[in-house]
Protein backbone atom coordinates (compact mmCIF):
# COMPACT_ATOMS: atom_id res chain seq x y z
CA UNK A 1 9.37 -27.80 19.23
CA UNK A 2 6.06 -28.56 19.66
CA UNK A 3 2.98 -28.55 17.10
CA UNK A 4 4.71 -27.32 14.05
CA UNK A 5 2.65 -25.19 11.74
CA UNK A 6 3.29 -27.23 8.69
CA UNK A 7 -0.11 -26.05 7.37
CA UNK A 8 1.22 -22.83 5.06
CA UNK A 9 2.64 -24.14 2.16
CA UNK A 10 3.81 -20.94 0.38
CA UNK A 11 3.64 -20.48 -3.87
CA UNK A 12 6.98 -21.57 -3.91
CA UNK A 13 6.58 -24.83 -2.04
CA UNK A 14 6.49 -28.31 -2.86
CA UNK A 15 6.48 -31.17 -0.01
CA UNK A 16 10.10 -31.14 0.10
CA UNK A 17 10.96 -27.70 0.38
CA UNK A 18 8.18 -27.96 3.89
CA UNK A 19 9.84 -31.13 5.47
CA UNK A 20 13.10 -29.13 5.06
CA UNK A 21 12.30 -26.14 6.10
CA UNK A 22 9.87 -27.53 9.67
CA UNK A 23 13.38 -30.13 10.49
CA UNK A 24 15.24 -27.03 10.22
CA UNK A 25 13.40 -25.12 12.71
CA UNK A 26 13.02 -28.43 14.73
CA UNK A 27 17.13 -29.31 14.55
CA UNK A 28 18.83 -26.11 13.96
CA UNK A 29 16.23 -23.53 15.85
CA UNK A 30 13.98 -24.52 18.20
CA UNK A 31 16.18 -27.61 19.54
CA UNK A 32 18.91 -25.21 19.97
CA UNK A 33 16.80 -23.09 23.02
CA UNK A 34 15.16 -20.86 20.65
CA UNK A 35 11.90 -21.21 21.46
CA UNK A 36 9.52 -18.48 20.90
CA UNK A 37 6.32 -19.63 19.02
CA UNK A 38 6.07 -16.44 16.79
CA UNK A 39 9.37 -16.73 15.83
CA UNK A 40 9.38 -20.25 15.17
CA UNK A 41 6.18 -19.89 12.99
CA UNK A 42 7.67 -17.00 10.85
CA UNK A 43 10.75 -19.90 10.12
CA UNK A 44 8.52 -21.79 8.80
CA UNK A 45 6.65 -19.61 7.08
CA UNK A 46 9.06 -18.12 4.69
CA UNK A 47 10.46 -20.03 2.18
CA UNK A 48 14.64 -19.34 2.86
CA UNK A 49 15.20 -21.03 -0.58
CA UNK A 50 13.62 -18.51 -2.69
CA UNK A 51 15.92 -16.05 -1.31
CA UNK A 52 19.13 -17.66 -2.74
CA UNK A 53 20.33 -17.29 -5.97
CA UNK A 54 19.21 -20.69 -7.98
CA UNK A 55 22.59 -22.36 -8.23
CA UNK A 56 23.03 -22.48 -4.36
CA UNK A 57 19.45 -23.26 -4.07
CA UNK A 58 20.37 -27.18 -3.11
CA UNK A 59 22.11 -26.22 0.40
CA UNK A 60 19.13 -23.79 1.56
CA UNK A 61 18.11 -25.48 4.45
CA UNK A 62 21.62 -26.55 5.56
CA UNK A 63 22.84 -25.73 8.76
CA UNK A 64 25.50 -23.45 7.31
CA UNK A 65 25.88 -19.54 5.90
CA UNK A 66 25.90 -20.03 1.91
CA UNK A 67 26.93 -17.80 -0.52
CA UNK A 68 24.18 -15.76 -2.64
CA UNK A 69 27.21 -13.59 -4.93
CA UNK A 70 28.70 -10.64 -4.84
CA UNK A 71 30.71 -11.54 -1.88
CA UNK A 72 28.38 -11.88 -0.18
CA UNK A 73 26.61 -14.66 2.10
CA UNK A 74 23.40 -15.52 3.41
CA UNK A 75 24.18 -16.65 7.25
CA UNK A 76 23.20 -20.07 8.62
CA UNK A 77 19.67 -20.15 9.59
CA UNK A 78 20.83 -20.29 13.25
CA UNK A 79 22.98 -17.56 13.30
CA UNK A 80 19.47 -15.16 11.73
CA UNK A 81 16.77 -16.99 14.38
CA UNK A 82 19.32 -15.84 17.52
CA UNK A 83 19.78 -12.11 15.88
CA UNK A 84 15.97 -12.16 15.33
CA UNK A 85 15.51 -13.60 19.14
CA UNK A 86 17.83 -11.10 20.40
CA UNK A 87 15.91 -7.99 18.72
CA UNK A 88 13.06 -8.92 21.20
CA UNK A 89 10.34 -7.88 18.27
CA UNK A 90 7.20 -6.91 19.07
CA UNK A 91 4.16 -6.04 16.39
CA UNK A 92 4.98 -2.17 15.61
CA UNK A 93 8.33 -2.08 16.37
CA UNK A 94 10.45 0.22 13.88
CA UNK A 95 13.80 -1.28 13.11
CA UNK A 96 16.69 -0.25 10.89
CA UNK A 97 18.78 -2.55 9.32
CA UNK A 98 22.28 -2.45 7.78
CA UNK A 99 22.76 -4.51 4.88
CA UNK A 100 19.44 -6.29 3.20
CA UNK A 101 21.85 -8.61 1.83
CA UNK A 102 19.83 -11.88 0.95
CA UNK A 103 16.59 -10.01 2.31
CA UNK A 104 15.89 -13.24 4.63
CA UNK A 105 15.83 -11.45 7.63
CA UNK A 106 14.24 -8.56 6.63
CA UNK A 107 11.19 -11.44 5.64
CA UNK A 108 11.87 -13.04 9.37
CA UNK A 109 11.17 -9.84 11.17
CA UNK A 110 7.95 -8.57 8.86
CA UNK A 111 6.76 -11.79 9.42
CA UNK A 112 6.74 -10.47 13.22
CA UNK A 113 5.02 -7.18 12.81
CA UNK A 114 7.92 -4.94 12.39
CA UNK A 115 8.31 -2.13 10.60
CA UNK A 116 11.55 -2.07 8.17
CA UNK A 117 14.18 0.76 6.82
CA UNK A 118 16.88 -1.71 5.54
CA UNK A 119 19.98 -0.03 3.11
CA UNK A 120 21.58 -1.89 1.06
CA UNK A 121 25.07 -0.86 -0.75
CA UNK A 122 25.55 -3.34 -3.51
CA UNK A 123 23.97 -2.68 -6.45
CA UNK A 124 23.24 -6.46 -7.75
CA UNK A 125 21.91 -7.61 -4.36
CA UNK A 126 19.22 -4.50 -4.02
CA UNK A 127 18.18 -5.04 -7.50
CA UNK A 128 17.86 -8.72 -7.12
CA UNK A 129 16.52 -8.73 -3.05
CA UNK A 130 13.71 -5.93 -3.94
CA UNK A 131 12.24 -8.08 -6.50
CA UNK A 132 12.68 -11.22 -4.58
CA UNK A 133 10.47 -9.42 -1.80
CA UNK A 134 7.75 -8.23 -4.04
CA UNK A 135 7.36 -11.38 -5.19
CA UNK A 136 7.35 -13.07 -2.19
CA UNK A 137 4.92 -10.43 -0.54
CA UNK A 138 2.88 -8.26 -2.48
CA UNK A 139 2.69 -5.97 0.20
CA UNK A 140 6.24 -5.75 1.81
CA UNK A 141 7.24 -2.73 -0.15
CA UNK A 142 3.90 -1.10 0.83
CA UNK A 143 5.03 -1.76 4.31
CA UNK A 144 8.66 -1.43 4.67
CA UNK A 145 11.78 0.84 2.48
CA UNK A 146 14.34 -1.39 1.30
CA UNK A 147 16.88 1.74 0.40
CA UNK A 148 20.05 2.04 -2.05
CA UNK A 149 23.29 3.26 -0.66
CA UNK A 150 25.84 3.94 2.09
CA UNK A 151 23.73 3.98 5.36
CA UNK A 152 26.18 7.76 6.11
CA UNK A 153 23.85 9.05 3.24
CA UNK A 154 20.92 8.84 5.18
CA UNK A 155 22.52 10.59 8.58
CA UNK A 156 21.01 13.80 8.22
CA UNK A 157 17.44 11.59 8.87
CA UNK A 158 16.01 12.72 12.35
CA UNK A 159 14.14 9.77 12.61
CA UNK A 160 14.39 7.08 15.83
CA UNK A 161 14.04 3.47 15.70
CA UNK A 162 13.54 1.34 18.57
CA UNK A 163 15.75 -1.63 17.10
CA UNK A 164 18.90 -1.68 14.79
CA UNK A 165 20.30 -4.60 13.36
CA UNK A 166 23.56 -5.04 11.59
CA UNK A 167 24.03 -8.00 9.08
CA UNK A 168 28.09 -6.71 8.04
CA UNK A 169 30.47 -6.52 10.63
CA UNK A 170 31.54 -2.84 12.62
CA UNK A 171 35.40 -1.96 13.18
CA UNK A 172 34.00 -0.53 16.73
CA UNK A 173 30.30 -0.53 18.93
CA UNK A 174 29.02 2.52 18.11
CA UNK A 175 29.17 5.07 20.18
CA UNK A 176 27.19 8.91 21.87
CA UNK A 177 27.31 11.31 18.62
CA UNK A 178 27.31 8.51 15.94
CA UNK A 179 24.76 8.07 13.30
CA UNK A 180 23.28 4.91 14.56
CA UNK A 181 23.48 5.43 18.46
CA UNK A 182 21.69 8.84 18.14
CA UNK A 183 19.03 6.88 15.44
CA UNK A 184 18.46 4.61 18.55
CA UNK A 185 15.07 5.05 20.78
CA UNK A 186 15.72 4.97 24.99
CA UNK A 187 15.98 1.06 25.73
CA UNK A 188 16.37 0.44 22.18
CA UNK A 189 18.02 -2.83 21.48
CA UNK A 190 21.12 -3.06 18.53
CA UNK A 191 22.36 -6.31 17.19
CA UNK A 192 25.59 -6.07 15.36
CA UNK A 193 28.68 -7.49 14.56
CA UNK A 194 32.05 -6.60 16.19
CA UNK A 195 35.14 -6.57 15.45
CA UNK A 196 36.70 -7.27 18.57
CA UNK A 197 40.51 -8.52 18.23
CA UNK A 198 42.43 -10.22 15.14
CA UNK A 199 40.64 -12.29 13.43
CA UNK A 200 37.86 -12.33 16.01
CA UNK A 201 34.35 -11.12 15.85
CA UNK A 202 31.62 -11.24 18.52
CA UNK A 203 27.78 -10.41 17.76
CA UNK A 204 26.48 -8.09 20.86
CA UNK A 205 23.91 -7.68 21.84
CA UNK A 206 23.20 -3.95 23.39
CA UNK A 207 21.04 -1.77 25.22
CA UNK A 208 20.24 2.08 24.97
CA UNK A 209 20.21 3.32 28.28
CA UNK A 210 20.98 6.54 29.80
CA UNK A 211 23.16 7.86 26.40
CA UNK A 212 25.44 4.63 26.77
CA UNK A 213 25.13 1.08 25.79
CA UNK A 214 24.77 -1.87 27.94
CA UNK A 215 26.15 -5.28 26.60
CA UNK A 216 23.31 -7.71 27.19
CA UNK A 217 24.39 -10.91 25.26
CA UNK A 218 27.54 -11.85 23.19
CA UNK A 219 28.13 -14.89 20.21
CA UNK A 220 31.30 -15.62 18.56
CA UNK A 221 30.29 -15.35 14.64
CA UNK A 222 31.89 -14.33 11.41
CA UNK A 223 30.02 -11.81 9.19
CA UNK A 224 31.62 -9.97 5.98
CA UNK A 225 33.35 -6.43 6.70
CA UNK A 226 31.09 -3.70 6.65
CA UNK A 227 31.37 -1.53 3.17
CA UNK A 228 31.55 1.91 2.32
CA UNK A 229 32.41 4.21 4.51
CA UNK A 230 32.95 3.23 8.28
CA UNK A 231 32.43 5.91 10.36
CA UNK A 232 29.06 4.75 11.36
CA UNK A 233 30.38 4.20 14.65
């Protein structure tokens, strides 16, 4: 990593809460093969501790998923620079997302230019994540819908996305006919969660192409189950 942009030092900053956010880009990100200067700049930008609660606050910039309640977790900061690598985002892009959970990534990828409908299901996390996001950006709800509810309530929506991203895990890959395959642009790229045997999980990495998908990359992970119902696939 070269030439780190230490020089944004967010509200919420003090010179600790920098150092440990540019070594975690440096160790855990960019010396990993991540290396995409936009990307690495929006790591540093936002300030990952704000978005867990305050009692977890401590491990923010560990190299490890922590838990921010609910049942819930906020992954390791790893585990969202490769999801956010994968989505290939470009200013403009419109992207749906499955689970705002901590709201980190959703922060990552407006920090890129994207364009955000992100659903959340829990209650607690949506009330807490919306506010965390206003606060953090006065204009992120001017920009992007952070949305309440089971994503199956929305299926009726004609509108197309060119990238979906998953943060809870899928029983199956979506398939032709299913809510978010058909919410998919041509060459759109999805980013989920699989579950793929027992006790195994795989994030793919897929292409739209010719009304089928086309595995493009694959990561061993573990994510929670996805809620509600599950016949988004």
């Amino acid at each position: 990593m070269e030439n780190p942009d230490l020089g944004f030092v967010s509200k919420f900053d003090d010179a600790g809460t920098v150092l440990a956010r540019e070594r975690m880009v440096r160790t855990q990100i960019s010396d990993r093969g991540i290396k995409d200067p936009n990307l690495l700049s929006a790591f540093l930008k936002v300030p990952r501790h704000i978005f867990l609660p305050e009692k977890y606050r401590e491990h923010s910039y560990e190299d490890k998923a922590v838990p921010i309640g609910e049942e819930q977790t906020i992954s390791q900061p790893y585990i969202v620079a490769y999801i956010a690598d994968q989505l290939r985002v470009k200013a403009g892009d419109t992207i749906l997302e499955i689970g705002t959970g901590s709201g980190y990534l959703a922060a990552i990828l407006d920090q890129l230019g994207a364009k955000l409908l992100s659903l959340e299901i829990v209650p607690a996390l949506y009330e807490r994540t919306v506010k965390v996001l206003e606060s953090w950006s006065t204009g992120f709800t001017k920009r992007n819908r952070i949305l309440f509810g089971d994503a199956l309530l929305f299926t009726q929506s004609k509108e197309k996305f060119s990238k979906f991203v998953s943060s809870a895990c899928f029983p199956k890959i979506p398939g032709p006919g299913s809510f978010l395959f058909e919410s998919l642009s041509e060459e759109g790229i999805a980013v989920l969660p699989v579950e793929w045997k027992e006790d195994i999980q795989l994030l793919l990495t897929l292409r739209k192409r010719q009304n089928r998908f086309e595995e493009t990359n694959r990561l061993s992970v573990k994510f929670v189950p996805l809620l509600g119902r599950t016949d988004l696939a």
